[in-house]
PDB file of N, CA and C in Angstrom:
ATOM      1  N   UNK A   1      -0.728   7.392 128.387  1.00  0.00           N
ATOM      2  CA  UNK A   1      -1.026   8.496 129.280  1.00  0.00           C
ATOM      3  C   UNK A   1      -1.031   9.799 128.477  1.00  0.00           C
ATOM      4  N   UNK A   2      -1.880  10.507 128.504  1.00  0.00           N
ATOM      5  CA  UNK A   2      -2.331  11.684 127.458  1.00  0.00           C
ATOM      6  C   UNK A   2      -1.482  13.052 128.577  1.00  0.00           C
ATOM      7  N   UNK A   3      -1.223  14.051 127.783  1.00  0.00           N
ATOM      8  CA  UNK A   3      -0.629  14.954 127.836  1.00  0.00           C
ATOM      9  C   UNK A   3      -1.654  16.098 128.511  1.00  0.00           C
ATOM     10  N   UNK A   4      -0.997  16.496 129.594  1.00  0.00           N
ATOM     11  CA  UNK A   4      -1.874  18.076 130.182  1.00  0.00           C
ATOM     12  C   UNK A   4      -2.296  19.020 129.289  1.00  0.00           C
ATOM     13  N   UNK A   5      -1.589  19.289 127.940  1.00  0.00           N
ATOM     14  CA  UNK A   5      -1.604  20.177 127.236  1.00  0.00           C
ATOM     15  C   UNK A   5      -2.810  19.504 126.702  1.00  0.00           C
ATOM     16  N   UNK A   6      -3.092  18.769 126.279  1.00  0.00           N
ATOM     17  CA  UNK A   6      -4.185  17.783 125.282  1.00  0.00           C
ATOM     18  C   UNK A   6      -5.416  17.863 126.193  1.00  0.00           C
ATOM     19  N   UNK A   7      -5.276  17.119 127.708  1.00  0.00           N
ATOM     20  CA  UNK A   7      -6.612  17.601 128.403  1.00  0.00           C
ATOM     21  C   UNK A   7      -6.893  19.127 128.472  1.00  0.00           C
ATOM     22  N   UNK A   8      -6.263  20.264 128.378  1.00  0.00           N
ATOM     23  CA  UNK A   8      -6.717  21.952 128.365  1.00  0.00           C
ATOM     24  C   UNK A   8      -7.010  21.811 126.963  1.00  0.00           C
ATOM     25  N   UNK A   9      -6.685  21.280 126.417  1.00  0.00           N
ATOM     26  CA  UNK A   9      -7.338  21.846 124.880  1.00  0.00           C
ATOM     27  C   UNK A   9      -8.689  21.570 124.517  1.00  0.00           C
ATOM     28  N   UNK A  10      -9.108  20.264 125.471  1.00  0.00           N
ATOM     29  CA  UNK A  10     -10.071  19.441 125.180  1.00  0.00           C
ATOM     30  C   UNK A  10     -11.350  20.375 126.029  1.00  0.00           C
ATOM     31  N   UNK A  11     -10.562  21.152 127.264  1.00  0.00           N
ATOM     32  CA  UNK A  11     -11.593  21.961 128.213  1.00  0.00           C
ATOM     33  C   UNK A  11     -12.272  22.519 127.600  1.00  0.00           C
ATOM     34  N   UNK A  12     -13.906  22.509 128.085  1.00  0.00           N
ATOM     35  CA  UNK A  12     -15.060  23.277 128.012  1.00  0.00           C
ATOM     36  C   UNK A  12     -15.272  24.673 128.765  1.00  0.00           C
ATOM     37  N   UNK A  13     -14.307  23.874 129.908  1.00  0.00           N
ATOM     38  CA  UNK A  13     -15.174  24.984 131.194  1.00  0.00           C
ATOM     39  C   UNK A  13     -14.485  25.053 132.071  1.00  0.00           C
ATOM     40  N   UNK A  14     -13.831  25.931 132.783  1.00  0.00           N
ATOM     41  CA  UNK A  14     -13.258  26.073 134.333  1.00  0.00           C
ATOM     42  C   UNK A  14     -13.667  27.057 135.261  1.00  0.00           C
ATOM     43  N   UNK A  15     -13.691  26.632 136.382  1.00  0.00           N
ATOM     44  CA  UNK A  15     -14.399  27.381 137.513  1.00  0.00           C
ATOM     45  C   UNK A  15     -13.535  28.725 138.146  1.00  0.00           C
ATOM     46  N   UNK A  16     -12.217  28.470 137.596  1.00  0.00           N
ATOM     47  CA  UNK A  16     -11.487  29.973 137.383  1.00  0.00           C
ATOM     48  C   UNK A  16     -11.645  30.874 136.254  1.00  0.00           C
ATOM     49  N   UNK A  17     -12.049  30.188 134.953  1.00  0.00           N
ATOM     50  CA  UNK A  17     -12.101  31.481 134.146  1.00  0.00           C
ATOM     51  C   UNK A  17     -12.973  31.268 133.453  1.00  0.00           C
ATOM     52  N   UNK A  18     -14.136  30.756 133.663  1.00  0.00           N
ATOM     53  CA  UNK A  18     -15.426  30.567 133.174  1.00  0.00           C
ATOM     54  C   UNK A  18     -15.153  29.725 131.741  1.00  0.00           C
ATOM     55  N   UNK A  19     -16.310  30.161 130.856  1.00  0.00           N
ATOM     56  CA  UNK A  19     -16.387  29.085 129.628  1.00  0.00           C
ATOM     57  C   UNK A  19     -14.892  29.355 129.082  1.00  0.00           C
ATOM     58  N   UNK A  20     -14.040  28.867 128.308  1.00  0.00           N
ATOM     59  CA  UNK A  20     -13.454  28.339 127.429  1.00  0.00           C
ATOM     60  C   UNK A  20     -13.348  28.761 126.283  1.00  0.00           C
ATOM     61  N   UNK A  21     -13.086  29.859 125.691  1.00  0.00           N
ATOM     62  CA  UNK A  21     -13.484  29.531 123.824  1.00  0.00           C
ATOM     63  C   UNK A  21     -12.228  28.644 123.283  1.00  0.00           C
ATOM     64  N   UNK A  22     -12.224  27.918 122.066  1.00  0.00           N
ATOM     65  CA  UNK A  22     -11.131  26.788 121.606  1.00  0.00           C
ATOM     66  C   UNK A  22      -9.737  27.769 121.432  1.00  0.00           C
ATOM     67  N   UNK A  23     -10.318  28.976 120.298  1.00  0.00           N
ATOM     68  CA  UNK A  23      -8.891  30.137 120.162  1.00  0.00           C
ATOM     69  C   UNK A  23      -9.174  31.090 120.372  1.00  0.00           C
ATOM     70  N   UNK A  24      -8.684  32.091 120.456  1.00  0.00           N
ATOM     71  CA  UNK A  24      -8.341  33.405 121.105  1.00  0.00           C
ATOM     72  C   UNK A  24      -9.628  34.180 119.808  1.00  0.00           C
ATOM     73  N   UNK A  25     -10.410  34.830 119.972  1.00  0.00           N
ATOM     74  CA  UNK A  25     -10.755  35.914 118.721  1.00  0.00           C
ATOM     75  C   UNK A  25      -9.971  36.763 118.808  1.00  0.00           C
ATOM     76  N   UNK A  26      -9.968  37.070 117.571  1.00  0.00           N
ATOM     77  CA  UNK A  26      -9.494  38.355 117.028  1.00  0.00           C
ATOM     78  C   UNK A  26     -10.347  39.548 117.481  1.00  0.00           C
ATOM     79  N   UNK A  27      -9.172  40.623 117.645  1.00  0.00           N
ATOM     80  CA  UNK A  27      -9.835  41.958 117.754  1.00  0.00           C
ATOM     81  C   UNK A  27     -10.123  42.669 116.656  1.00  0.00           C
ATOM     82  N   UNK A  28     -11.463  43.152 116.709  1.00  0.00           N
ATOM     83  CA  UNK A  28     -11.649  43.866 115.441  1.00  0.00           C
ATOM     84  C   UNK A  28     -11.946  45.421 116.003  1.00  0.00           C
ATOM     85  N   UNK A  29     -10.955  46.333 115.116  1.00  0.00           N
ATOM     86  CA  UNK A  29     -10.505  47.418 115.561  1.00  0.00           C
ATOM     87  C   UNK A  29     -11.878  48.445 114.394  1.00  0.00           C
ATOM     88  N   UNK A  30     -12.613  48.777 115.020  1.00  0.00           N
ATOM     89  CA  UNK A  30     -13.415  49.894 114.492  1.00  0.00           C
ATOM     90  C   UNK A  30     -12.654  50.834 113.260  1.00  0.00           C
ATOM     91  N   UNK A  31     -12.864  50.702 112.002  1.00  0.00           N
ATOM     92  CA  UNK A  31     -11.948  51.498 111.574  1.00  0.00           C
ATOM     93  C   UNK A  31     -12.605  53.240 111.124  1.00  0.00           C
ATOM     94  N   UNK A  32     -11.804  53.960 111.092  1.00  0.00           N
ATOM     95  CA  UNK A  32     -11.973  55.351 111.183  1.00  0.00           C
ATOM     96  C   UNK A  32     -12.054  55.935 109.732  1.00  0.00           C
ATOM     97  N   UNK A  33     -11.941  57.088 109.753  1.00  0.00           N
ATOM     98  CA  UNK A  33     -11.895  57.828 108.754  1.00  0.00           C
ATOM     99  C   UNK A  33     -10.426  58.896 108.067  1.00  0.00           C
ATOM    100  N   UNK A  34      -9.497  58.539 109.127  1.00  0.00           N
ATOM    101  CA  UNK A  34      -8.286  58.841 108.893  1.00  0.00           C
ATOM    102  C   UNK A  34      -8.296  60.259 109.894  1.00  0.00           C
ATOM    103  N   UNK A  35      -9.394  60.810 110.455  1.00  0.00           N
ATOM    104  CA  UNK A  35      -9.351  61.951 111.435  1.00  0.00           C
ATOM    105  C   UNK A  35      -9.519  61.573 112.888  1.00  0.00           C
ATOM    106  N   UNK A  36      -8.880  62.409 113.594  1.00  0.00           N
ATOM    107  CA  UNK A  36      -8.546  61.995 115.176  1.00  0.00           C
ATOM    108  C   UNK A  36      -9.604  63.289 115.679  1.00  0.00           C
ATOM    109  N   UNK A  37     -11.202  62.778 116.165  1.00  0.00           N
ATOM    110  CA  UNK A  37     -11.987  64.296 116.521  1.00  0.00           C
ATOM    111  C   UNK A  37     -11.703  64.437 117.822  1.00  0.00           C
ATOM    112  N   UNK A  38     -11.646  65.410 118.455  1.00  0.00           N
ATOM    113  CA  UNK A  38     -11.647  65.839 119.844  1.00  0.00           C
ATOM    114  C   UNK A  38     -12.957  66.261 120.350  1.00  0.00           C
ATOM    115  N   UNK A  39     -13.653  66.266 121.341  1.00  0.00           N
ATOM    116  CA  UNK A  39     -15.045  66.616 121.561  1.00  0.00           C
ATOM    117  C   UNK A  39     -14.587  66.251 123.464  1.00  0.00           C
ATOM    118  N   UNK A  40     -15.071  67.752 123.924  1.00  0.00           N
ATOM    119  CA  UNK A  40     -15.793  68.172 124.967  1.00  0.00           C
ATOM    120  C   UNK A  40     -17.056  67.984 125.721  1.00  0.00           C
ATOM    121  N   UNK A  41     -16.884  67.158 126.631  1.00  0.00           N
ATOM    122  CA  UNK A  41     -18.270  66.575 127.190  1.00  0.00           C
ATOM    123  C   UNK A  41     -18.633  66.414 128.483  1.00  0.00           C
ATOM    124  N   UNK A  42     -19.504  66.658 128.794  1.00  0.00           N
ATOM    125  CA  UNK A  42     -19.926  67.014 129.944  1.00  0.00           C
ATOM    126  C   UNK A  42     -21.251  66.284 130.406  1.00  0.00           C
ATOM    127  N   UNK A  43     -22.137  66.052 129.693  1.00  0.00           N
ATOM    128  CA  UNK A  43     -23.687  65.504 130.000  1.00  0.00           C
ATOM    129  C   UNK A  43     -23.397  64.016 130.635  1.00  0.00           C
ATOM    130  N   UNK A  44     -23.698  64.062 132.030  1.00  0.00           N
ATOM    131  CA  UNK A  44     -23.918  62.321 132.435  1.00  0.00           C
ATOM    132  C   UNK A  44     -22.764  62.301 133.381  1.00  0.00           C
ATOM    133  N   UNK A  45     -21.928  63.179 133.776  1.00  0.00           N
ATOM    134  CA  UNK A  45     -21.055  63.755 134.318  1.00  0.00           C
ATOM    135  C   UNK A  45     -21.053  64.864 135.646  1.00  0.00           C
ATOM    136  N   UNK A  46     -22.191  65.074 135.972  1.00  0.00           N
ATOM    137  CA  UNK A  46     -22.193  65.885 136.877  1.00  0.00           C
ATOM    138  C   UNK A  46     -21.404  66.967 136.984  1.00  0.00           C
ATOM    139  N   UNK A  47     -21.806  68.042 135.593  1.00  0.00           N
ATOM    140  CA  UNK A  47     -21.163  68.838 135.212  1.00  0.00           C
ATOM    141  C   UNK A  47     -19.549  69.137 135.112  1.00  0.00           C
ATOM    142  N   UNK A  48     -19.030  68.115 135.401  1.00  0.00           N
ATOM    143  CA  UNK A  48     -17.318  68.050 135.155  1.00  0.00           C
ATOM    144  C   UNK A  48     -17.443  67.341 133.652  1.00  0.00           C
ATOM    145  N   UNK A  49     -16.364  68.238 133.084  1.00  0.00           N
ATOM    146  CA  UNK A  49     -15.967  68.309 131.674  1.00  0.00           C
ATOM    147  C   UNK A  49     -14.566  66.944 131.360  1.00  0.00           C
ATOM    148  N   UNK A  50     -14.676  66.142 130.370  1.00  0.00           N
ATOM    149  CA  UNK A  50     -14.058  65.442 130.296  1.00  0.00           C
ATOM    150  C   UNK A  50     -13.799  65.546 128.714  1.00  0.00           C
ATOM    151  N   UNK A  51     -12.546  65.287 127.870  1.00  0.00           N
ATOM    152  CA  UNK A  51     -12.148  65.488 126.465  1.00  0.00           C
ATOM    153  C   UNK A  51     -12.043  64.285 125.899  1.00  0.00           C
ATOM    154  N   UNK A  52     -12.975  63.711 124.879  1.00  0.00           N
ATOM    155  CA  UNK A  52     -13.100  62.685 124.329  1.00  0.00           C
ATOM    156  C   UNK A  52     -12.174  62.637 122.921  1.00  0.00           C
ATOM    157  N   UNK A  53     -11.242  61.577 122.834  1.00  0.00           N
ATOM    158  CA  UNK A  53     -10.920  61.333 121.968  1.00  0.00           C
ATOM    159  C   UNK A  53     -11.034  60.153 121.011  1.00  0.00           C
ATOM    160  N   UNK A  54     -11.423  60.302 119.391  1.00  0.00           N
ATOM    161  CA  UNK A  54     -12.016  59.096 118.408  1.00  0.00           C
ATOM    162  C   UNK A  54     -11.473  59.099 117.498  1.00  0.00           C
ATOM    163  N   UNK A  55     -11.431  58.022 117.051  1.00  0.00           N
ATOM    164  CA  UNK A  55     -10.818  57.845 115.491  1.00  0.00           C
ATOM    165  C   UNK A  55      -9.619  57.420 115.535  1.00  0.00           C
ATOM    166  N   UNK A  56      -8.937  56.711 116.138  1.00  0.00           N
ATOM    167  CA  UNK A  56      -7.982  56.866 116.783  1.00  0.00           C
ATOM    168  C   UNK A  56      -8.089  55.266 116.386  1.00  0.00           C
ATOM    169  N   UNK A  57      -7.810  54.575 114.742  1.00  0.00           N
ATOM    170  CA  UNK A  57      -7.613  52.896 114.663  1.00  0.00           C
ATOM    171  C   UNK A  57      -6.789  52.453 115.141  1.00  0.00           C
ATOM    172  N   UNK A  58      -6.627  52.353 116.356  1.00  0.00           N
ATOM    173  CA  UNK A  58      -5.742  51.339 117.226  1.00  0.00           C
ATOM    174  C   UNK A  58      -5.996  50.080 117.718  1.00  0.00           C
ATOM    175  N   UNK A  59      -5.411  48.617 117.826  1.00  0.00           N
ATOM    176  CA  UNK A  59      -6.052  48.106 118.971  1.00  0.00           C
ATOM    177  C   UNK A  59      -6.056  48.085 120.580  1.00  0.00           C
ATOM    178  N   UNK A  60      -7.094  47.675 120.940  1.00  0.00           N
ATOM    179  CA  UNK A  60      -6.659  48.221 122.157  1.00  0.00           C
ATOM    180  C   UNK A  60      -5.708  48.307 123.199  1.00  0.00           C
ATOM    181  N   UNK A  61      -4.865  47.326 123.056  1.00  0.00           N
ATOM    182  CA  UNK A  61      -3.698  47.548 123.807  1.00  0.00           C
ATOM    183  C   UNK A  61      -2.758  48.821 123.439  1.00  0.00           C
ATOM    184  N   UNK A  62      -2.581  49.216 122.621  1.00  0.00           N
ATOM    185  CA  UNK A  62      -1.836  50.555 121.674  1.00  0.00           C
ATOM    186  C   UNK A  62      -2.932  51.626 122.274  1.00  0.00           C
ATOM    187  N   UNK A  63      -3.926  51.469 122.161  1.00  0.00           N
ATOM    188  CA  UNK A  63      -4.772  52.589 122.442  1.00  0.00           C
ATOM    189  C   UNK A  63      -4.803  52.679 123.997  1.00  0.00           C
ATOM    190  N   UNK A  64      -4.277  51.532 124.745  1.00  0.00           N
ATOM    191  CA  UNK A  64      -4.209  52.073 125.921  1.00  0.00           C
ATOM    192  C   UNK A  64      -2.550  53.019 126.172  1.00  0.00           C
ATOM    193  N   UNK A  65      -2.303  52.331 125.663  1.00  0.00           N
ATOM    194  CA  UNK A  65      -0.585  53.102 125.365  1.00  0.00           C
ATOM    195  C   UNK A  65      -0.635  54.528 125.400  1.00  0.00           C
ATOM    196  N   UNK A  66      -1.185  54.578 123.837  1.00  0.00           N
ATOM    197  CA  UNK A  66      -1.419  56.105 123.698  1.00  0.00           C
ATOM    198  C   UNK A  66      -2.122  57.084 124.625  1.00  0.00           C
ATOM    199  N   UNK A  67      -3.262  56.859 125.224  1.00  0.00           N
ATOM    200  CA  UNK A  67      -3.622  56.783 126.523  1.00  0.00           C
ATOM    201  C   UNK A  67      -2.548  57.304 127.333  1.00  0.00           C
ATOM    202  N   UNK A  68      -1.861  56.495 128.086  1.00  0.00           N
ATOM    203  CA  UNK A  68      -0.924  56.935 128.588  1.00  0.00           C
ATOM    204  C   UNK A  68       0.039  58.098 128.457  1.00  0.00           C
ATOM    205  N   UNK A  69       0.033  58.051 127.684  1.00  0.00           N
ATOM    206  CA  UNK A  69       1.503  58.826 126.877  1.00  0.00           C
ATOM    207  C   UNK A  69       0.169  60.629 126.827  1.00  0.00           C
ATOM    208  N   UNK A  70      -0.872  60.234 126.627  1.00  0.00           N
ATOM    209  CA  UNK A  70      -1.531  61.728 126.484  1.00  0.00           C
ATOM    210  C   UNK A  70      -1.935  62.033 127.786  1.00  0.00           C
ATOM    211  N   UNK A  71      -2.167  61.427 128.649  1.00  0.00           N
ATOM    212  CA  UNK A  71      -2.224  61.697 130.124  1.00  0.00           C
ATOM    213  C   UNK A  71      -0.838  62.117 130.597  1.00  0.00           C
ATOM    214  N   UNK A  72       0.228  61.630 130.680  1.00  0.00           N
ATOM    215  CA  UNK A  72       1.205  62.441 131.235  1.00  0.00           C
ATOM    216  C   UNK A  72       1.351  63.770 129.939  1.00  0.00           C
ATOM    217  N   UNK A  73       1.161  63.633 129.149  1.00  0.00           N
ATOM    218  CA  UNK A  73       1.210  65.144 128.396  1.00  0.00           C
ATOM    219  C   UNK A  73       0.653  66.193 128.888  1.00  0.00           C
ATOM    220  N   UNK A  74      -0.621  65.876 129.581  1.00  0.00           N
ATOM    221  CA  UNK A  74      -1.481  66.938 130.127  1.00  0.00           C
ATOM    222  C   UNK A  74      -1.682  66.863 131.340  1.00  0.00           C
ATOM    223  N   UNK A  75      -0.857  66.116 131.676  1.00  0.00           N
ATOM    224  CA  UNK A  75      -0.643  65.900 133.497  1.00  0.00           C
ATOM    225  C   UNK A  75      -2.612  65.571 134.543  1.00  0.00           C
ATOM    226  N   UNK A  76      -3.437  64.715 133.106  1.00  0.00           N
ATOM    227  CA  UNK A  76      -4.530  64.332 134.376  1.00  0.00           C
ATOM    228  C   UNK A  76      -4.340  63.123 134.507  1.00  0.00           C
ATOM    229  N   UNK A  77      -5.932  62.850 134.769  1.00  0.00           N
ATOM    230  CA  UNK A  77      -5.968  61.487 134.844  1.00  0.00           C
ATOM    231  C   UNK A  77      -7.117  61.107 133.355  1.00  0.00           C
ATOM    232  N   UNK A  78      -7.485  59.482 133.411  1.00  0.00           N
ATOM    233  CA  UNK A  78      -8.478  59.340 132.168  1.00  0.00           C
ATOM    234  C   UNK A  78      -8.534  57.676 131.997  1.00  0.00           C
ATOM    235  N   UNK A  79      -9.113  57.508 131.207  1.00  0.00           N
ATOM    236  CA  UNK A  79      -9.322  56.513 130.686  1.00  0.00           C
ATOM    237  C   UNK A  79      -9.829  55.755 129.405  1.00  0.00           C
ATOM    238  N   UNK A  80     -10.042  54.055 128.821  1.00  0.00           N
ATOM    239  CA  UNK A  80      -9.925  54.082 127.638  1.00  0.00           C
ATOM    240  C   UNK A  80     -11.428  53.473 127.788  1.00  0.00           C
ATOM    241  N   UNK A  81     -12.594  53.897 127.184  1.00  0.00           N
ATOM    242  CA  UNK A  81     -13.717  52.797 127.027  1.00  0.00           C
ATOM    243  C   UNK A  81     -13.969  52.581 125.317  1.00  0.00           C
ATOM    244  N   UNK A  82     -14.456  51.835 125.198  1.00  0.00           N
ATOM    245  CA  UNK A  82     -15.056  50.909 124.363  1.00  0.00           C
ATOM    246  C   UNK A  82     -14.030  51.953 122.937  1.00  0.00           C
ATOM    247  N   UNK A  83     -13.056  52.187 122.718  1.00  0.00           N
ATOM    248  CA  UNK A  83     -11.768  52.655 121.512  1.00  0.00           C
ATOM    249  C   UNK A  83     -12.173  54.046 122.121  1.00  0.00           C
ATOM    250  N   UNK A  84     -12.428  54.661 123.058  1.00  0.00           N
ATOM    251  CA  UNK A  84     -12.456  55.797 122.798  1.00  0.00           C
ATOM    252  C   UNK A  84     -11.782  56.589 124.320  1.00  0.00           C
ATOM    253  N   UNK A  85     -10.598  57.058 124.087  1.00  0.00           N
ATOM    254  CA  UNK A  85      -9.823  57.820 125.406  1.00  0.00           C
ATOM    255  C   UNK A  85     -10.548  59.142 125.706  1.00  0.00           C
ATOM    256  N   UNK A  86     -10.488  58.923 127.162  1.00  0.00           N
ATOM    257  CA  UNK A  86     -11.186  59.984 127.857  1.00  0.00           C
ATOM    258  C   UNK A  86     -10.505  60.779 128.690  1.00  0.00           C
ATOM    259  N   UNK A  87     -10.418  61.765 129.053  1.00  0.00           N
ATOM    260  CA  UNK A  87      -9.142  62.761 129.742  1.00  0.00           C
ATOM    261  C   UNK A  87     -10.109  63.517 130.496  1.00  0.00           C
ATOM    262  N   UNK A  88      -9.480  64.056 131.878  1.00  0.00           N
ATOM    263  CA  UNK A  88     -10.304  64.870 132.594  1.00  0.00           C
ATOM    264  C   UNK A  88      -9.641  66.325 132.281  1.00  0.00           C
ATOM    265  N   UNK A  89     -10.764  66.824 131.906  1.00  0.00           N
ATOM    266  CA  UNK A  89     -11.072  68.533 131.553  1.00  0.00           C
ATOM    267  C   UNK A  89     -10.703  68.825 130.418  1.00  0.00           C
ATOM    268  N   UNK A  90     -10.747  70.069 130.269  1.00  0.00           N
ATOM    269  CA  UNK A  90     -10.774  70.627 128.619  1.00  0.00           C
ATOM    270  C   UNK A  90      -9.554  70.590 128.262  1.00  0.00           C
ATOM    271  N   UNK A  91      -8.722  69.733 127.488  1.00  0.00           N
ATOM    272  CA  UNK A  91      -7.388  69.362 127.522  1.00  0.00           C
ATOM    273  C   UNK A  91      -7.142  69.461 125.545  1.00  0.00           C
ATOM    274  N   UNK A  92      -8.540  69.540 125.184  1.00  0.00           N
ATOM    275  CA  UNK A  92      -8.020  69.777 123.410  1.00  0.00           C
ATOM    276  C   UNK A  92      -6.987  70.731 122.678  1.00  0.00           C
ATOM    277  N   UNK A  93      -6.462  71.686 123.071  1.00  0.00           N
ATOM    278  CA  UNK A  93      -5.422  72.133 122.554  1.00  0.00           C
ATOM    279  C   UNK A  93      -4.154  71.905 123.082  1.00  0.00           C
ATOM    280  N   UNK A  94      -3.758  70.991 123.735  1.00  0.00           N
ATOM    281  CA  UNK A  94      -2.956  70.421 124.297  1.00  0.00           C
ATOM    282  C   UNK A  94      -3.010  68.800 123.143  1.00  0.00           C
ATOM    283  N   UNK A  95      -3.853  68.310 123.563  1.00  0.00           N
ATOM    284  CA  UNK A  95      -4.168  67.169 122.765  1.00  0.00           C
ATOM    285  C   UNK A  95      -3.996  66.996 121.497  1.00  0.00           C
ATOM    286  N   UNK A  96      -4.248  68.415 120.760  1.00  0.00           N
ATOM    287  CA  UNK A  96      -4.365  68.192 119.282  1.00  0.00           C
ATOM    288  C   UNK A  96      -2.716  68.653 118.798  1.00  0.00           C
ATOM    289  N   UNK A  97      -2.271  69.521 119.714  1.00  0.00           N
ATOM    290  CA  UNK A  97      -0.587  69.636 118.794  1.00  0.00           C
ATOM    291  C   UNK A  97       0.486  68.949 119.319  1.00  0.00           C
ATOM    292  N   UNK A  98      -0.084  67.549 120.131  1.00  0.00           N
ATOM    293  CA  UNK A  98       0.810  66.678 120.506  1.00  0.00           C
ATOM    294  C   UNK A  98       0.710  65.426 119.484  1.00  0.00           C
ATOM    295  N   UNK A  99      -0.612  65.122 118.898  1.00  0.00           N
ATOM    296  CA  UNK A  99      -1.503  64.482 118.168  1.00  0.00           C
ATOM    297  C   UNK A  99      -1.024  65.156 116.561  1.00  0.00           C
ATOM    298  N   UNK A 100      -0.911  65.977 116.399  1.00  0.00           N
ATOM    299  CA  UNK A 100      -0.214  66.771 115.302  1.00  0.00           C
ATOM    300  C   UNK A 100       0.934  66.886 114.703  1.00  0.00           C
ATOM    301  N   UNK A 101       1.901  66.534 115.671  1.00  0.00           N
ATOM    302  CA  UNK A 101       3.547  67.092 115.839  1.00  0.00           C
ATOM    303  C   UNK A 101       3.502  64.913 115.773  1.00  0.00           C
ATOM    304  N   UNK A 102       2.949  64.007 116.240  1.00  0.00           N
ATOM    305  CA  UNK A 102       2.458  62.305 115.691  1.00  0.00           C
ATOM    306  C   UNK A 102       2.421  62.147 114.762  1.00  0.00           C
ATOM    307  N   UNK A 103       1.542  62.991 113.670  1.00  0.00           N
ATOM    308  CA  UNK A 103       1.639  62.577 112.590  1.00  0.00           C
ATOM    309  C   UNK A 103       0.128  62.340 112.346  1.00  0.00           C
ATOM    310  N   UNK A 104      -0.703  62.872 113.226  1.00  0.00           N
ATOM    311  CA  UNK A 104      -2.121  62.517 112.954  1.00  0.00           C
ATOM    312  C   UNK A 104      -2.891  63.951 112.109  1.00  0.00           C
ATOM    313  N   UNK A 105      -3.964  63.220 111.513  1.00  0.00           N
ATOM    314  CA  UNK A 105      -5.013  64.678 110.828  1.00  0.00           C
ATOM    315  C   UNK A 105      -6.036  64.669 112.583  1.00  0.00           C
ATOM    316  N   UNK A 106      -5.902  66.168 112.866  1.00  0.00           N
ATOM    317  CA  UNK A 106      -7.111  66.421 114.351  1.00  0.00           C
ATOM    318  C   UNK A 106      -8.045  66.978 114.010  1.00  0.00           C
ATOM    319  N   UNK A 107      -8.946  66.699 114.962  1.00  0.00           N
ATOM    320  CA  UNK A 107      -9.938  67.975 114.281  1.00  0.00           C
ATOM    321  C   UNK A 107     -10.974  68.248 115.666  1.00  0.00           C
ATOM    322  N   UNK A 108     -11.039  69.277 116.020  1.00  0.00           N
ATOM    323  CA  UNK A 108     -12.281  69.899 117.207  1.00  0.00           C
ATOM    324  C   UNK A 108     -13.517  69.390 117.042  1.00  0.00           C
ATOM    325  N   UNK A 109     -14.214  68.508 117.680  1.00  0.00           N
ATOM    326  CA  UNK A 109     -15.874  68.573 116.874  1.00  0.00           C
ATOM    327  C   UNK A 109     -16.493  68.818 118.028  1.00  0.00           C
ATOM    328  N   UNK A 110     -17.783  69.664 117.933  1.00  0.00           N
ATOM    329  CA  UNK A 110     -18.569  70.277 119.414  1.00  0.00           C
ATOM    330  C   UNK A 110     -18.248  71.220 119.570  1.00  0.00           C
ATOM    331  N   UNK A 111     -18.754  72.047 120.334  1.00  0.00           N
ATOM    332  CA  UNK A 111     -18.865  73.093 121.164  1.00  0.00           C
ATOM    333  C   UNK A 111     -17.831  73.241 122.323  1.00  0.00           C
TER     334      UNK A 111
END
């Protein structure tokens, strides 16, 4: 009699969590340039301003962390897409000497 663990390993496919891969991939973390840019953005937004933050080699679970931790700094709200944290409104000088006083190089880019 074969082992439960042995039939899931053997799975292709389940109708709860779709295909299967055999192991987990790895995350591959975009790597940076050693600068954390800040950039102000607005286009695609319906003129509300949101503060983008990059460079920031984390994976993403850490980067949601940090995330966190810079949202209650600046008391909004935000979020993390594809490595890159997003904050509602112009929150960069707030951002950069909390990001500073971390241990990170910041830097303004944009207008």
């Amino acid at each position: 009699m074969s082992d439960w663990k042995d039939q899931l390993s053997q799975m292709v496919y389940s109708t709860d969590q779709g295909r299967i891969s055999p192991e987990p991939e790895a995350e591959e973390v975009p790597e940076g340039d050693g600068i954390v840019r800040l950039r102000r953005e607005t286009k695609g937004r319906k003129g509300k301003g949101v503060t983008l933050v990059t460079g920031l080699a984390l994976p993403q679970n850490e980067l949601k962390q940090m995330a966190k931790k810079l949202k209650q700094q600046c008391g909004v709200g935000g979020s993390v897409k594809e490595y890159v944290i997003e904050l509602q409104g112009d929150q960069r000088d707030i951002i950069e000497k909390w990001l500073t006083k971390q241990g990170y190089r910041v830097k303004q880019a944009g207008g």
